[in-house]
N, C-alpha and C. Protein backbone atom coordinates (compact mmCIF):
# COMPACT_ATOMS: atom_id res chain seq x y z
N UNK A 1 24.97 -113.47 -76.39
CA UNK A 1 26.04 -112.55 -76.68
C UNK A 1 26.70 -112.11 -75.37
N UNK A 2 28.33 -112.21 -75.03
CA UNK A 2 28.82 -112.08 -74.32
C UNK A 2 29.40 -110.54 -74.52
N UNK A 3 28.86 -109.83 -73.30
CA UNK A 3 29.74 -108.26 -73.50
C UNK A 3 30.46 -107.86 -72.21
N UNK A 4 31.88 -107.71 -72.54
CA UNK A 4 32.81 -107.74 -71.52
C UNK A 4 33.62 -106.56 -71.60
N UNK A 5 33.85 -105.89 -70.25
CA UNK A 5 34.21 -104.51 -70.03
C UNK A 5 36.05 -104.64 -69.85
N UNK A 6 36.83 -104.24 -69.97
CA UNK A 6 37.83 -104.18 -69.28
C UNK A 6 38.74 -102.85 -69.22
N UNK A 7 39.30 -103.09 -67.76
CA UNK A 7 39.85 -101.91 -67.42
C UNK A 7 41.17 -101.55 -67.49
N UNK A 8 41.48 -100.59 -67.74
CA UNK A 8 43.05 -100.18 -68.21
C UNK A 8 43.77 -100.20 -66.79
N UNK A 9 44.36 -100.43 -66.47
CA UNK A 9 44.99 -100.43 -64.66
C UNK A 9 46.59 -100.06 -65.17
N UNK A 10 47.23 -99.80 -66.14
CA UNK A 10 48.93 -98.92 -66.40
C UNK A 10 48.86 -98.86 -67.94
N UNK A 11 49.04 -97.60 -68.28
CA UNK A 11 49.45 -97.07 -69.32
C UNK A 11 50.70 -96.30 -69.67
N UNK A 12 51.06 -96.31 -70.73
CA UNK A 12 52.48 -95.51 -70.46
C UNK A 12 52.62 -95.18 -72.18
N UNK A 13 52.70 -93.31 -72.00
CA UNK A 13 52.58 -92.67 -73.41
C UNK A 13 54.38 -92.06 -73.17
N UNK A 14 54.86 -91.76 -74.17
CA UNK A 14 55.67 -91.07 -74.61
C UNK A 14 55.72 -89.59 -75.67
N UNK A 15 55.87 -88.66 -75.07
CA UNK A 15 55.63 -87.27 -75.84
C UNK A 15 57.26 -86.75 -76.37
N UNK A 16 57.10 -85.57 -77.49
CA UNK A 16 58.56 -85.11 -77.52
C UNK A 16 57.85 -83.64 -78.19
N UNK A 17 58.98 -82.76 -77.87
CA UNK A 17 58.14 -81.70 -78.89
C UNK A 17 59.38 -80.78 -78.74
N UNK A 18 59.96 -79.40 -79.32
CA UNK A 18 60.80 -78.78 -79.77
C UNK A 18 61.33 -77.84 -78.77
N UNK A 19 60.28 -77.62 -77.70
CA UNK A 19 60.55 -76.84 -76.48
C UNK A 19 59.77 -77.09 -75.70
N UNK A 20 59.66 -77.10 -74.68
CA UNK A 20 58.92 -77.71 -73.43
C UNK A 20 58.03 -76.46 -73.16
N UNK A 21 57.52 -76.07 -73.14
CA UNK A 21 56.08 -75.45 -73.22
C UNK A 21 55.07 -76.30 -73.93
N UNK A 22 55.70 -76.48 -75.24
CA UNK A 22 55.13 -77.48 -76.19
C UNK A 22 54.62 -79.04 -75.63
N UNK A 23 55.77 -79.23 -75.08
CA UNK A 23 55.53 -80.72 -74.04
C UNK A 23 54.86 -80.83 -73.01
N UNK A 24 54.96 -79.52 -71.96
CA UNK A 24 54.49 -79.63 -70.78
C UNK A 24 52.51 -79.27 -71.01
N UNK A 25 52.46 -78.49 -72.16
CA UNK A 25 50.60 -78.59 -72.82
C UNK A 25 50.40 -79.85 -73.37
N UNK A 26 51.31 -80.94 -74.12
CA UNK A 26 50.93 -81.74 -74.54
C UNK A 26 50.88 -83.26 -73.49
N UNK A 27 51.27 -83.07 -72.35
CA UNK A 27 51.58 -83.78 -71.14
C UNK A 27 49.96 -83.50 -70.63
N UNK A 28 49.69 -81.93 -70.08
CA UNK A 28 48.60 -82.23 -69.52
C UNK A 28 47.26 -82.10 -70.04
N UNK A 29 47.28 -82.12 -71.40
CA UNK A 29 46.23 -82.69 -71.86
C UNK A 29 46.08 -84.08 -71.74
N UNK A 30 46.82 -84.68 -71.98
CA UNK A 30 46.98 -86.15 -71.83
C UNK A 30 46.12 -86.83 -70.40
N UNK A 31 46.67 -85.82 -69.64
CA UNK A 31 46.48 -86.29 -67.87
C UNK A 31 45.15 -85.90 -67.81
N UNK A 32 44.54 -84.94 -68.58
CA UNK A 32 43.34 -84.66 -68.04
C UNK A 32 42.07 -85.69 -69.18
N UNK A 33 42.64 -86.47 -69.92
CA UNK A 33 41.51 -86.97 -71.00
C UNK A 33 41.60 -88.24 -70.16
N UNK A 34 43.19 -88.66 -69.68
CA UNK A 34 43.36 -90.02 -68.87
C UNK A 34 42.56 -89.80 -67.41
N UNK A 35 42.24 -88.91 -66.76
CA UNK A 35 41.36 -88.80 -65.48
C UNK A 35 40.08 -89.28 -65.95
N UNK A 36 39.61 -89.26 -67.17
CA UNK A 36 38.45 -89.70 -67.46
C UNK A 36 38.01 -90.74 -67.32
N UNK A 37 39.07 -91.72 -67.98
CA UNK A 37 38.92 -93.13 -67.38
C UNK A 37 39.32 -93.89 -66.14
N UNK A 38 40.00 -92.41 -65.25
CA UNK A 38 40.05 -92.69 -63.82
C UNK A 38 41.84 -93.55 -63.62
N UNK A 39 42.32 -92.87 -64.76
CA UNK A 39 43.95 -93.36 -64.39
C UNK A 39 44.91 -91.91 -64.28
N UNK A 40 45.57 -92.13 -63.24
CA UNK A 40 46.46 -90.79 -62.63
C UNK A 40 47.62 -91.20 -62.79
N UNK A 41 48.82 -90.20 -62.78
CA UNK A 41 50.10 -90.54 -62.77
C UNK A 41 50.94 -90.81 -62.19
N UNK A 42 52.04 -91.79 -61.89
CA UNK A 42 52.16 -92.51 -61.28
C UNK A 42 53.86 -91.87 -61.76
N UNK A 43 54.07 -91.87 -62.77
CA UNK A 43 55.72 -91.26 -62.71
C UNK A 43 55.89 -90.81 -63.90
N UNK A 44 56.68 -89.79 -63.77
CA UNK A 44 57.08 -89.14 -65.28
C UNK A 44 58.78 -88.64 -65.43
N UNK A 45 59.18 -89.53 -66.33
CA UNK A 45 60.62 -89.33 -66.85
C UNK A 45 60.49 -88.18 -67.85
N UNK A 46 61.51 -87.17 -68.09
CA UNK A 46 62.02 -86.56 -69.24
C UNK A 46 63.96 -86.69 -69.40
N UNK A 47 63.46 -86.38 -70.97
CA UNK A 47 65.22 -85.85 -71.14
C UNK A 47 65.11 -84.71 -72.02
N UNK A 48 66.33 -84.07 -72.38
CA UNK A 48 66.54 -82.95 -72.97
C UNK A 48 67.87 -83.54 -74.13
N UNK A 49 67.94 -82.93 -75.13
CA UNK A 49 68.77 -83.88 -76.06
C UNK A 49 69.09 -82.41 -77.21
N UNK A 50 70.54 -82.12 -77.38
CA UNK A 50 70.75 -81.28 -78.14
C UNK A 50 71.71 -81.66 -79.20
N UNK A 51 71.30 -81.60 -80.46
CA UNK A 51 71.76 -82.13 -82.31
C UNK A 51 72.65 -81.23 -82.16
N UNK A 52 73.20 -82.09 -83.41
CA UNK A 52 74.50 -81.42 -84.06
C UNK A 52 74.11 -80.02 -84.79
N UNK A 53 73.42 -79.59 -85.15
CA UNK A 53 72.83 -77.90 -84.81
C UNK A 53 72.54 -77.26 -83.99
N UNK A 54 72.72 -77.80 -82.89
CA UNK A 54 72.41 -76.95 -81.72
C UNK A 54 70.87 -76.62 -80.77
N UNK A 55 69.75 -77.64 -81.64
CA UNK A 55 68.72 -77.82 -81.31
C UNK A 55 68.31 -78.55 -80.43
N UNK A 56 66.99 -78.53 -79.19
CA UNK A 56 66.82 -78.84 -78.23
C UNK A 56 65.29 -79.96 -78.66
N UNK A 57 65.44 -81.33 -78.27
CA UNK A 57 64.50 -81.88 -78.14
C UNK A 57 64.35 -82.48 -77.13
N UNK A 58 62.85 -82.33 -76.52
CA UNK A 58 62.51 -82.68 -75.22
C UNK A 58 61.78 -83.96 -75.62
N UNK A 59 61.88 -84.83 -74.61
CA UNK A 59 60.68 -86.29 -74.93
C UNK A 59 60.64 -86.62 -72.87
N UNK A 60 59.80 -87.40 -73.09
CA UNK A 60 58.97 -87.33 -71.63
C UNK A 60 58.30 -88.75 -71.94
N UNK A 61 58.29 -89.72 -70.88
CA UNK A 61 57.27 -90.92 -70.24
C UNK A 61 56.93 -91.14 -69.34
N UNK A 62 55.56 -91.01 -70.14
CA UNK A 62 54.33 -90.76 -68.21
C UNK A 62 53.86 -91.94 -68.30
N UNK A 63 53.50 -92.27 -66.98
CA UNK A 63 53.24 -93.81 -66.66
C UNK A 63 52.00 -93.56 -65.86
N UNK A 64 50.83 -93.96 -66.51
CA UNK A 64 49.60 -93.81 -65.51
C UNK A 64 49.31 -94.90 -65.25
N UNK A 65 48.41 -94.42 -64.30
CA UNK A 65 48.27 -96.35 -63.17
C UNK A 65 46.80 -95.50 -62.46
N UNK A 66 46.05 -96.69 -62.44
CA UNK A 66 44.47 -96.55 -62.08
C UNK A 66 44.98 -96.47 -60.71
N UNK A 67 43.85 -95.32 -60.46
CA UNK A 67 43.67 -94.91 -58.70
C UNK A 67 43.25 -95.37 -58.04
């Protein structure tokens, strides 16, 4: 029986949430479950985007990359 490990070396999640408080807790939870497997962040895009009601949605892509 062959048992073979492999390692994540770039990941890249995408978050969005209704106000950025919301995003910026759901960002670093992310970063801290991804330190586990020893991948850090490497770059993080956001935008801000407002509907034809006048509502604000935030979305964000973090790009982790092994240390």
């Amino acid at each position: 029986m062959l048992f073979q490990l492999d390692l994540i070396e770039d990941k890249i999640e995408l978050f969005e949430a209704g106000d950025l408080v919301s995003l910026e807790k759901k960002i670093a939870e992310k970063v801290e479950q991804n330190r586990a497997i020893l991948l850090g962040v490497h770059s993080v895009s956001h935008q801000m985007q407002i509907d034809t009601d006048g509502r604000r949605h935030y979305s964000a892509v973090v790009h982790f990359k092994m240390k």
